[in-house]
C-alpha atoms as a PDB file:
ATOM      1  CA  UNK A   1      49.483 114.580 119.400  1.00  0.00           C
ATOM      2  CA  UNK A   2      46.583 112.261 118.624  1.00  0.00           C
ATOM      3  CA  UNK A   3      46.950 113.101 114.909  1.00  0.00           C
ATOM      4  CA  UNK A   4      50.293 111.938 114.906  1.00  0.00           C
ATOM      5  CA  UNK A   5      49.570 108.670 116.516  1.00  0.00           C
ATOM      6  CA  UNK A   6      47.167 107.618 114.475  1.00  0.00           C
ATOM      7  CA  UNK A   7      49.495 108.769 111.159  1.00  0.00           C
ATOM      8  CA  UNK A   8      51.751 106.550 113.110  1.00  0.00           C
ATOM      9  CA  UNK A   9      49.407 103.440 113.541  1.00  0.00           C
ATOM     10  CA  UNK A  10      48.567 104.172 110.238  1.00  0.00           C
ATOM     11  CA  UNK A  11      52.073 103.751 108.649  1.00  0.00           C
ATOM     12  CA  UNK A  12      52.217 100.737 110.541  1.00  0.00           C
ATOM     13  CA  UNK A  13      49.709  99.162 109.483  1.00  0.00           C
ATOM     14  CA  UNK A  14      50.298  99.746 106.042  1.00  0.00           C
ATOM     15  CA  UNK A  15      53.892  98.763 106.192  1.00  0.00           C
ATOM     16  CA  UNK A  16      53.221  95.911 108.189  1.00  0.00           C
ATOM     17  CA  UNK A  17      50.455  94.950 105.848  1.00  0.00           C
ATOM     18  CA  UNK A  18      52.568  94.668 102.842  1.00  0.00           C
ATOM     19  CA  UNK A  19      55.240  92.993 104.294  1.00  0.00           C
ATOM     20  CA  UNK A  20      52.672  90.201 105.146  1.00  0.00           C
ATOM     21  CA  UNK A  21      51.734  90.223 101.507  1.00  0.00           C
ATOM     22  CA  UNK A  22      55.016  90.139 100.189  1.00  0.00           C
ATOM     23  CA  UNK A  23      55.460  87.103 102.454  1.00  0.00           C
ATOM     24  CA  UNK A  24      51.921  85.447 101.336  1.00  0.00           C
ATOM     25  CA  UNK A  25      52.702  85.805  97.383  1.00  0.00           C
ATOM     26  CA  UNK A  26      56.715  84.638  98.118  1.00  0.00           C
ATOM     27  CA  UNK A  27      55.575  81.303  99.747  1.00  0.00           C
ATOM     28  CA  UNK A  28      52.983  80.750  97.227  1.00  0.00           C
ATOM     29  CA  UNK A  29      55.382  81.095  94.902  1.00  0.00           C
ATOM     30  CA  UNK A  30      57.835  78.583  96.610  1.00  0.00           C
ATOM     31  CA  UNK A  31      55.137  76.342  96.838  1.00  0.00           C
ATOM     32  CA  UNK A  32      53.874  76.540  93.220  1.00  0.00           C
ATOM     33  CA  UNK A  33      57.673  76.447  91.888  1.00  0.00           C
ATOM     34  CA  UNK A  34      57.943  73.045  94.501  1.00  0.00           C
ATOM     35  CA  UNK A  35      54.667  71.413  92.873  1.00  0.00           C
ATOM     36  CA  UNK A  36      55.910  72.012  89.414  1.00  0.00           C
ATOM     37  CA  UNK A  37      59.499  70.582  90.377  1.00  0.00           C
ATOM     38  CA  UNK A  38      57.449  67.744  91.684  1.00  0.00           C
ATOM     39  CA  UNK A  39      55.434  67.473  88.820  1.00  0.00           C
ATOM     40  CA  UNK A  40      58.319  67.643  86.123  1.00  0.00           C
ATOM     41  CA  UNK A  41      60.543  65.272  88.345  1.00  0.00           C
ATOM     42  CA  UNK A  42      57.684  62.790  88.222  1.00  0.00           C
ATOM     43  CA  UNK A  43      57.224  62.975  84.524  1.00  0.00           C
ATOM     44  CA  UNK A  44      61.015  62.255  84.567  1.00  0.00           C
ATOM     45  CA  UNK A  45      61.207  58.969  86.697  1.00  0.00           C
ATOM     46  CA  UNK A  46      58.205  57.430  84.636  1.00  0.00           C
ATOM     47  CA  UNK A  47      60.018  58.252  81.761  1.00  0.00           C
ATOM     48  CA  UNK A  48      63.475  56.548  83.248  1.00  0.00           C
ATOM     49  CA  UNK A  49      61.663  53.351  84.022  1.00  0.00           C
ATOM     50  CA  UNK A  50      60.329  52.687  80.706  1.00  0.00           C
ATOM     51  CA  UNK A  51      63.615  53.583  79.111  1.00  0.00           C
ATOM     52  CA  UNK A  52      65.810  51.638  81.687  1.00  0.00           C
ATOM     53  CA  UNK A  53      63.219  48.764  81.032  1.00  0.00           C
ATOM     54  CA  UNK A  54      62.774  48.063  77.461  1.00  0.00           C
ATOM     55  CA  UNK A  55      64.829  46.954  74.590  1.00  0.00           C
ATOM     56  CA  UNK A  56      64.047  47.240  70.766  1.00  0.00           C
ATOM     57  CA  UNK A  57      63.624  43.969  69.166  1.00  0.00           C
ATOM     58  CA  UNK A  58      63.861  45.791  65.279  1.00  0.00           C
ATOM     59  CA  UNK A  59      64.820  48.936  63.643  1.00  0.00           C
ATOM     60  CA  UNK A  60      61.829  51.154  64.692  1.00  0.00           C
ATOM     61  CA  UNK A  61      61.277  50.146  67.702  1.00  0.00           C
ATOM     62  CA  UNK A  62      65.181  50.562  69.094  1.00  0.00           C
ATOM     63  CA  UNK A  63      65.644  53.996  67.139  1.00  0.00           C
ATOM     64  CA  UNK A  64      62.218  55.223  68.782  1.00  0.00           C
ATOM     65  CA  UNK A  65      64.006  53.842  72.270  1.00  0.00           C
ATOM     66  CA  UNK A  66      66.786  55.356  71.582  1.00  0.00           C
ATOM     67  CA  UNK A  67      64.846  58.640  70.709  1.00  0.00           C
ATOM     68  CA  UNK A  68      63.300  58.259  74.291  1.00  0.00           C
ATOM     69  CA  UNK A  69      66.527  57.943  75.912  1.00  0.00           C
ATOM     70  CA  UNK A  70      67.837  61.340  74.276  1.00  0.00           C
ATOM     71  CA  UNK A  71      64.941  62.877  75.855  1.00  0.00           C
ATOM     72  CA  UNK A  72      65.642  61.258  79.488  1.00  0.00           C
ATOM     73  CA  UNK A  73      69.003  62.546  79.455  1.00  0.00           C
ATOM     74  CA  UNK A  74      67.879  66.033  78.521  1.00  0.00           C
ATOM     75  CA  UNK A  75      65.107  66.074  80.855  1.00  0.00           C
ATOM     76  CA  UNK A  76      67.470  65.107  83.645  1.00  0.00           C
ATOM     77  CA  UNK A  77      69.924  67.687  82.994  1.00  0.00           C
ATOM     78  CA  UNK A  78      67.091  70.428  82.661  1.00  0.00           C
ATOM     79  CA  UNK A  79      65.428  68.810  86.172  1.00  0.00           C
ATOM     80  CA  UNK A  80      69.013  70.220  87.384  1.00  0.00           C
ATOM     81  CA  UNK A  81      68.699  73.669  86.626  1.00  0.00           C
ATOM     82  CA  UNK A  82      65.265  74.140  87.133  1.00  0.00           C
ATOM     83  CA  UNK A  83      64.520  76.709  89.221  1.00  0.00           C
ATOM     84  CA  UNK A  84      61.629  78.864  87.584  1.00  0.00           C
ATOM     85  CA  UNK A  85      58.030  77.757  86.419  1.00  0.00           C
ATOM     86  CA  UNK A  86      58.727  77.626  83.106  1.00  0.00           C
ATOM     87  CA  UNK A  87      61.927  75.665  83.622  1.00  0.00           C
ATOM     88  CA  UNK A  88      59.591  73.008  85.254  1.00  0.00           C
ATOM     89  CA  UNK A  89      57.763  73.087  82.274  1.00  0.00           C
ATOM     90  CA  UNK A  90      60.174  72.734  80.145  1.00  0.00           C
ATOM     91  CA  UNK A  91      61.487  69.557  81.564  1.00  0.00           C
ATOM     92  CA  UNK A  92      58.045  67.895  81.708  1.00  0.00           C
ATOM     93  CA  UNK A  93      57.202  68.604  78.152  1.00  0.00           C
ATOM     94  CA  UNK A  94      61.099  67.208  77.339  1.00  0.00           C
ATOM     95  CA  UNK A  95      59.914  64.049  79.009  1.00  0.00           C
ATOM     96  CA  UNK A  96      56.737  63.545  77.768  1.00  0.00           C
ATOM     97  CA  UNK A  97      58.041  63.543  74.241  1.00  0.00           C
ATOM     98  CA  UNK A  98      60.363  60.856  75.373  1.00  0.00           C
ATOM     99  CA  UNK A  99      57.216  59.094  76.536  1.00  0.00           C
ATOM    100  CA  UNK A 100      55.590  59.412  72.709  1.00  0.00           C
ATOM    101  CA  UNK A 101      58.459  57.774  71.634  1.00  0.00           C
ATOM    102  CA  UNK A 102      58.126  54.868  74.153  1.00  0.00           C
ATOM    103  CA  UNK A 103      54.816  54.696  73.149  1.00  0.00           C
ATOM    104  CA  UNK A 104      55.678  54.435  69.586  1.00  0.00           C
ATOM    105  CA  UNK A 105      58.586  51.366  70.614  1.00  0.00           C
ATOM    106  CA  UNK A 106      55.695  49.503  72.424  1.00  0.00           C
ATOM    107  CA  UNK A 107      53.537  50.222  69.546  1.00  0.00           C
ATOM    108  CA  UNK A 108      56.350  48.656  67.169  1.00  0.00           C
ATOM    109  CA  UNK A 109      56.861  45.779  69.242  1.00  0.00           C
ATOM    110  CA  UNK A 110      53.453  44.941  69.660  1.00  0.00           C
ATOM    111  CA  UNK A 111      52.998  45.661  72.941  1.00  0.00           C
ATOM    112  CA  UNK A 112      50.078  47.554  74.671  1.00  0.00           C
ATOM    113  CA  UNK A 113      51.140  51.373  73.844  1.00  0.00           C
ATOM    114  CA  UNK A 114      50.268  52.299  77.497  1.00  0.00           C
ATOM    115  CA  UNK A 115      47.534  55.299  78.699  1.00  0.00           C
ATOM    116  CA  UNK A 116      46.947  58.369  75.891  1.00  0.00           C
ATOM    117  CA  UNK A 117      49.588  61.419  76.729  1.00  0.00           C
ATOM    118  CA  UNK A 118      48.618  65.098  76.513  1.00  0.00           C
ATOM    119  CA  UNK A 119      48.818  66.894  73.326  1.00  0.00           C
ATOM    120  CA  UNK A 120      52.121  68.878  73.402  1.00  0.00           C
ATOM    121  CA  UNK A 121      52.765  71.504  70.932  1.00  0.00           C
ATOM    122  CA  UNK A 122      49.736  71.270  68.431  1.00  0.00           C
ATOM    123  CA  UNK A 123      49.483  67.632  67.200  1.00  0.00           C
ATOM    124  CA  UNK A 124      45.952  68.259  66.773  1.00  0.00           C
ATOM    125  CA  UNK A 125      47.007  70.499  64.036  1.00  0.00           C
ATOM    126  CA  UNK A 126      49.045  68.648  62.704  1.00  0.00           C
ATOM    127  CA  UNK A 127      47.186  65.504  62.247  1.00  0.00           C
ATOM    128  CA  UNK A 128      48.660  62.291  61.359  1.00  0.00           C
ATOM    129  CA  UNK A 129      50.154  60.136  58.482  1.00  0.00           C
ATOM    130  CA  UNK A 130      46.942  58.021  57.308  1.00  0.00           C
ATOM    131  CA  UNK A 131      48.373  56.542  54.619  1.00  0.00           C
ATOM    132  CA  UNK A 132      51.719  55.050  52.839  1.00  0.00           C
ATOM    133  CA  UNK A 133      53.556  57.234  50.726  1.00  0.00           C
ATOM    134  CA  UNK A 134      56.672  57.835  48.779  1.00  0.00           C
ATOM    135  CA  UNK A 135      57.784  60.483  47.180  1.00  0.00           C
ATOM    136  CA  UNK A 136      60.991  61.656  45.289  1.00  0.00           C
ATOM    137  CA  UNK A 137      61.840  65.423  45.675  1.00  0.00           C
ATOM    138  CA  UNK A 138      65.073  66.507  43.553  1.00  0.00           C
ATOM    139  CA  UNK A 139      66.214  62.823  43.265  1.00  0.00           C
ATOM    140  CA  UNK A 140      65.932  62.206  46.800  1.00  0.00           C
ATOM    141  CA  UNK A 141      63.393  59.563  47.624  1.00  0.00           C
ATOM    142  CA  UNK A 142      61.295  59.906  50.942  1.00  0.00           C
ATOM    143  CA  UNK A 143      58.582  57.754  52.683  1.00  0.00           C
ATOM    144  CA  UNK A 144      55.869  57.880  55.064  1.00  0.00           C
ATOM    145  CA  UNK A 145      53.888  55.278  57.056  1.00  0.00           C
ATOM    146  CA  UNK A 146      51.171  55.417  59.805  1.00  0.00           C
ATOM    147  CA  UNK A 147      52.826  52.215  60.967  1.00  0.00           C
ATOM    148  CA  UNK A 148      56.632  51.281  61.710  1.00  0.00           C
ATOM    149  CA  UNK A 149      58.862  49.461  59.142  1.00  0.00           C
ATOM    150  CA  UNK A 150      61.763  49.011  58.114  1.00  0.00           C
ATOM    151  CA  UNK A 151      61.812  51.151  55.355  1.00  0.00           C
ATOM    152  CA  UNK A 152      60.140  53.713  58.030  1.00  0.00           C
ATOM    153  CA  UNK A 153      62.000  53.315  61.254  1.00  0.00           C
ATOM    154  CA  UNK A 154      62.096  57.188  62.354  1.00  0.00           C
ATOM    155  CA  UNK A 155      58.735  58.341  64.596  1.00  0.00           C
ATOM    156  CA  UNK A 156      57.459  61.571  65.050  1.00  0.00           C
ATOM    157  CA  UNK A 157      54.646  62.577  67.600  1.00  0.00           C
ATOM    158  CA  UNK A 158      53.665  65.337  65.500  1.00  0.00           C
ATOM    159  CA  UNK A 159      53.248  69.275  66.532  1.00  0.00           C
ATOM    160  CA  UNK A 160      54.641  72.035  64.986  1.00  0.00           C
ATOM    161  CA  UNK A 161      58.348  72.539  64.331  1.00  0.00           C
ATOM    162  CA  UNK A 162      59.265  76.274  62.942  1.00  0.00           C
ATOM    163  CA  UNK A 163      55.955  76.888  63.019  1.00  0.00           C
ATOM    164  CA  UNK A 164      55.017  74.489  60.551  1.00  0.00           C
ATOM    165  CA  UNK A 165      53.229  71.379  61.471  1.00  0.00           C
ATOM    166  CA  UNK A 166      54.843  67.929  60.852  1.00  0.00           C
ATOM    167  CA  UNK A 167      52.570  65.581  61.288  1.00  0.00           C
ATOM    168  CA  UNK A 168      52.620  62.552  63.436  1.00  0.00           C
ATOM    169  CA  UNK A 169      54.053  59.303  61.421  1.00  0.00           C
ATOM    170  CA  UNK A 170      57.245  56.967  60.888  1.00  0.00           C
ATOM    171  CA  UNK A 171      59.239  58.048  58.195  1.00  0.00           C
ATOM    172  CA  UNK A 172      62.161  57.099  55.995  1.00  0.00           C
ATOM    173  CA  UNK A 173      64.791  59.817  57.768  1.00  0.00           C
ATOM    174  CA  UNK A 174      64.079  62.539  60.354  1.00  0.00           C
ATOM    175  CA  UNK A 175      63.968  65.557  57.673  1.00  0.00           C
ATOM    176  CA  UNK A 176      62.535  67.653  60.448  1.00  0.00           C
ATOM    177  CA  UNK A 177      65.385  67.514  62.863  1.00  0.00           C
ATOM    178  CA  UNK A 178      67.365  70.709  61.433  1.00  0.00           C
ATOM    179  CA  UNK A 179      64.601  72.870  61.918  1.00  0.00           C
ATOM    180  CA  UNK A 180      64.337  71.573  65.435  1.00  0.00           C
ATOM    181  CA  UNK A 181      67.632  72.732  66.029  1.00  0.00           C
ATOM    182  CA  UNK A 182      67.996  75.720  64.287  1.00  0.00           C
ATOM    183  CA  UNK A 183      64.285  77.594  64.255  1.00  0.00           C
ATOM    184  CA  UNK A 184      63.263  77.764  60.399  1.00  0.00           C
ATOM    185  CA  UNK A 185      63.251  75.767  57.794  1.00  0.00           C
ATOM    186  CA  UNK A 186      65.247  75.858  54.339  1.00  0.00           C
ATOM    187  CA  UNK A 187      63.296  76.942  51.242  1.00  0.00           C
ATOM    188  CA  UNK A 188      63.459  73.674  49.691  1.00  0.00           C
ATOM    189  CA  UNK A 189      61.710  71.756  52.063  1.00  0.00           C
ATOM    190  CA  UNK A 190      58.396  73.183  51.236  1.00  0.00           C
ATOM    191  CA  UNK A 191      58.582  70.882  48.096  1.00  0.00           C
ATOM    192  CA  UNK A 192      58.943  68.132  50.539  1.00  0.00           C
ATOM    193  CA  UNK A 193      55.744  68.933  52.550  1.00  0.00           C
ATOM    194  CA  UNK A 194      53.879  69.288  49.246  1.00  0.00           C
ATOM    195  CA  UNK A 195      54.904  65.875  48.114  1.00  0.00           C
ATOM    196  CA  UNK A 196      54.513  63.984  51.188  1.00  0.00           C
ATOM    197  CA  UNK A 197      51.505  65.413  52.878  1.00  0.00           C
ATOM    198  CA  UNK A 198      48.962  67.432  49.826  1.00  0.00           C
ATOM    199  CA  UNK A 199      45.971  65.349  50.043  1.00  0.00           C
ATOM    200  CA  UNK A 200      46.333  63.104  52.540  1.00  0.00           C
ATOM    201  CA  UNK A 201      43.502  62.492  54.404  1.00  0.00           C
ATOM    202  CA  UNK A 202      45.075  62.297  57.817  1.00  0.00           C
ATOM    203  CA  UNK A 203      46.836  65.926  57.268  1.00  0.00           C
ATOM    204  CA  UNK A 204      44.153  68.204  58.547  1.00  0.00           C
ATOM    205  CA  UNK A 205      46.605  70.650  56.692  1.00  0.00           C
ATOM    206  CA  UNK A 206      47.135  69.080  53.603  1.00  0.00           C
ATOM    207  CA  UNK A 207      45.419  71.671  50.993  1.00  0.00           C
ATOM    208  CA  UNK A 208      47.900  74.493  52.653  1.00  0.00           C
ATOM    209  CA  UNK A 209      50.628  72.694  51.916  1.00  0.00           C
ATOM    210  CA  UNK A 210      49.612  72.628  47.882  1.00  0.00           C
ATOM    211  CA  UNK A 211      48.034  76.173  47.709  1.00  0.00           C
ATOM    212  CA  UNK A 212      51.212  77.801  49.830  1.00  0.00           C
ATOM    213  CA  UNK A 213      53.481  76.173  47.633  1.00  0.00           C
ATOM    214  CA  UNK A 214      51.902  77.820  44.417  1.00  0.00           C
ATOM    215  CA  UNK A 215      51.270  81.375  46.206  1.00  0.00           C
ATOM    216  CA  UNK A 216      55.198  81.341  46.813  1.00  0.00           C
ATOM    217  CA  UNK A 217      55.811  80.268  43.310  1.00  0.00           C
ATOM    218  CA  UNK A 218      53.799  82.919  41.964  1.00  0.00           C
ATOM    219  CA  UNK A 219      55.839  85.497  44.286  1.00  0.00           C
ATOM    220  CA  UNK A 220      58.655  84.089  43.231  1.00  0.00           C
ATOM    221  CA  UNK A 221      61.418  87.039  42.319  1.00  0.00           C
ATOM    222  CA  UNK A 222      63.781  84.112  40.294  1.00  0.00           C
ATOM    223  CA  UNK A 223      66.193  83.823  42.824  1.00  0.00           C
ATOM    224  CA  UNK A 224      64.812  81.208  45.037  1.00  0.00           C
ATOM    225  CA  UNK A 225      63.109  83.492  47.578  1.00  0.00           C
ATOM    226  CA  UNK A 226      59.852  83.186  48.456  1.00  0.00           C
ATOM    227  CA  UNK A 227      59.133  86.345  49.589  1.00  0.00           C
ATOM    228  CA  UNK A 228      57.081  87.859  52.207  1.00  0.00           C
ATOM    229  CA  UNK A 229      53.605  86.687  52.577  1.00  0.00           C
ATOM    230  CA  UNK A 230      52.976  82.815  50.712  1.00  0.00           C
ATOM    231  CA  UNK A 231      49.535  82.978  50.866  1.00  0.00           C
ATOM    232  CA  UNK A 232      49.301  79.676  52.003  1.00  0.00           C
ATOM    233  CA  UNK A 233      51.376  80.280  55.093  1.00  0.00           C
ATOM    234  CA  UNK A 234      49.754  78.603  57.743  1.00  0.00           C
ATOM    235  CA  UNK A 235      52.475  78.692  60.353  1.00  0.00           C
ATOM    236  CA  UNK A 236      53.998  81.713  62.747  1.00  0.00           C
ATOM    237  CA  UNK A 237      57.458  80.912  61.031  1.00  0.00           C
ATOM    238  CA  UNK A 238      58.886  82.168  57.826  1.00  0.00           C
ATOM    239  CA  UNK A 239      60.796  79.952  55.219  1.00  0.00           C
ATOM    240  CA  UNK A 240      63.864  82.205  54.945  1.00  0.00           C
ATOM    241  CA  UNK A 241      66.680  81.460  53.018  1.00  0.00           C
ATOM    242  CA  UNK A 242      68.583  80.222  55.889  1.00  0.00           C
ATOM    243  CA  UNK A 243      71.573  77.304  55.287  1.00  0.00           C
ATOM    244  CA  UNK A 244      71.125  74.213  57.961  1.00  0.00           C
ATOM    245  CA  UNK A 245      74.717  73.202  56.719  1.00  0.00           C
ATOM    246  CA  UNK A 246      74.417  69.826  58.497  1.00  0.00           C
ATOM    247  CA  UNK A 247      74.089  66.618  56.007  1.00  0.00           C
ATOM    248  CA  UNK A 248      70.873  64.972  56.760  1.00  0.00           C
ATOM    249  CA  UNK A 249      71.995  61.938  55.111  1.00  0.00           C
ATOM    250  CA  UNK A 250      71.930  60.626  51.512  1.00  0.00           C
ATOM    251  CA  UNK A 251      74.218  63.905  50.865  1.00  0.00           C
ATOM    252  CA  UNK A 252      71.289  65.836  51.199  1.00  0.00           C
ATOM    253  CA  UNK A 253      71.966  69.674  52.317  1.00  0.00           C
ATOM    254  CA  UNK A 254      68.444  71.447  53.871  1.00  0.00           C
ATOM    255  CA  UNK A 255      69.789  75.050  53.479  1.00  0.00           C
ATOM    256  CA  UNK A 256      69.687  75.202  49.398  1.00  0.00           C
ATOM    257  CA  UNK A 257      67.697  71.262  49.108  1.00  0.00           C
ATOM    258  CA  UNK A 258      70.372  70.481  47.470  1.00  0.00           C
ATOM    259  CA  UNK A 259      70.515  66.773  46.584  1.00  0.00           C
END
């Protein structure tokens, strides 16, 4: 009889004692999930105010506004749905690229960029345009500036895109945005990075750029494929052979680098 009371208290206790932990890790949960809705909401609304209270005064500066305000209204609609950790996240790193991009209108309209942001998605890496530059690949001419113009209105913060690292800059056009959107990059652009970025001093990067450009040459099968392993490959992505389709302007095509 005693045996089976204490078997009893026993079973209690244990049952009892992991209900109370199943309680204690739910409502830390809730609570963590509620800080990082709090967090991402406040990246949001710091965002919205400098969007809703600047205007470009020239072509950089109101692209790289306009830039900000695509991220606003995709952080918003993300700030909707959010309901996991990583959702949170999500929207807070969606609005702190829209604050890179206010920083870089502020920048181009001489105004006081505001405090330093956190690094995002390997800008480090990536480095940054240090000098001008222009470059024509396949008849297609491109430029790069460390400082806004007119004949480079487009900012990037930098990181890596595809898993290769673009880095931070104005530029003539945004040649990076298809890879954004679809996950890899087209063959041709590699001829693009080596261009634009071998040797500059900025480009913590540059020399890949050059020496993966000859490795894939050399594995080169004469049908435009690069192959497996470049060499040279210094991102987590692979080249492919994979078609954007979209026009990136100029008649350009990514897919082929067609010109």
């Amino acid at each position: 009889m005693n045996a089976t009371i204490v078997v009893l208290v026993l079973i209690v206790l244990v049952v009892g004692g992991g209900w109370y932990l199943a309680k204690t890790r739910a409502a830390a949960r809730q609570r963590a999930l509620e800080d990082a809705q709090a967090e991402a909401r406040r990246w949001v609304e710091r965002l919205g105010g400098q969007v809703m209270s600047l205007t470009g005064t020239d072509v950089a500066s109101t692209q790289a506004l306009a830039d900000a305000s695509e991220r606003f209204t995709a952080a918003g609609s993300q700030m909707e749905q959010a309901r996991t950790l990583e959702q949170c996240k999500l929207v807070t790193q969606t609005a702190m690229e829209g604050l890179y991009y206010v920083r870089a209108a502020r920048t181009a309209m001489g105004m006081d960029p505001g405090p330093e942001l956190p690094d995002l998605n390997g800008q480090g890496r990536a480095g940054k345009v240090s000098e001008d530059r222009e470059v024509t690949v396949q008849g297609h001419n491109y430029a790069a500036s460390p400082h806004p113009g007119a004949g480079t209105p487009h900012y990037y913060p930098g990181g890596m895109v595809a898993g290769r690292p673009v880095p931070q800059g104005w530029y003539s056009e945004p040649w990076w945005k298809p890879a954004l959107v679809a996950g890899v990059w087209g063959v041709g652009t590699f001829l693009l990075f080596d261009a634009m970025f071998t040797g500059m001093a900025g480009v913590a990067m540059a020399d890949a750029y050059s020496d993966g450009y000859a490795d894939g040459m050399a594995a080169d099968d004469g049908g435009g494929d690069f192959g497996g392993d470049t060499g040279g490959d210094y991102g987590a992505g692979d080249f492919g052979g994979g078609d954007f389709g979209g026009d990136m302007g100029g008649g350009m095509d990514f897919g082929g680098f067609d010109i």
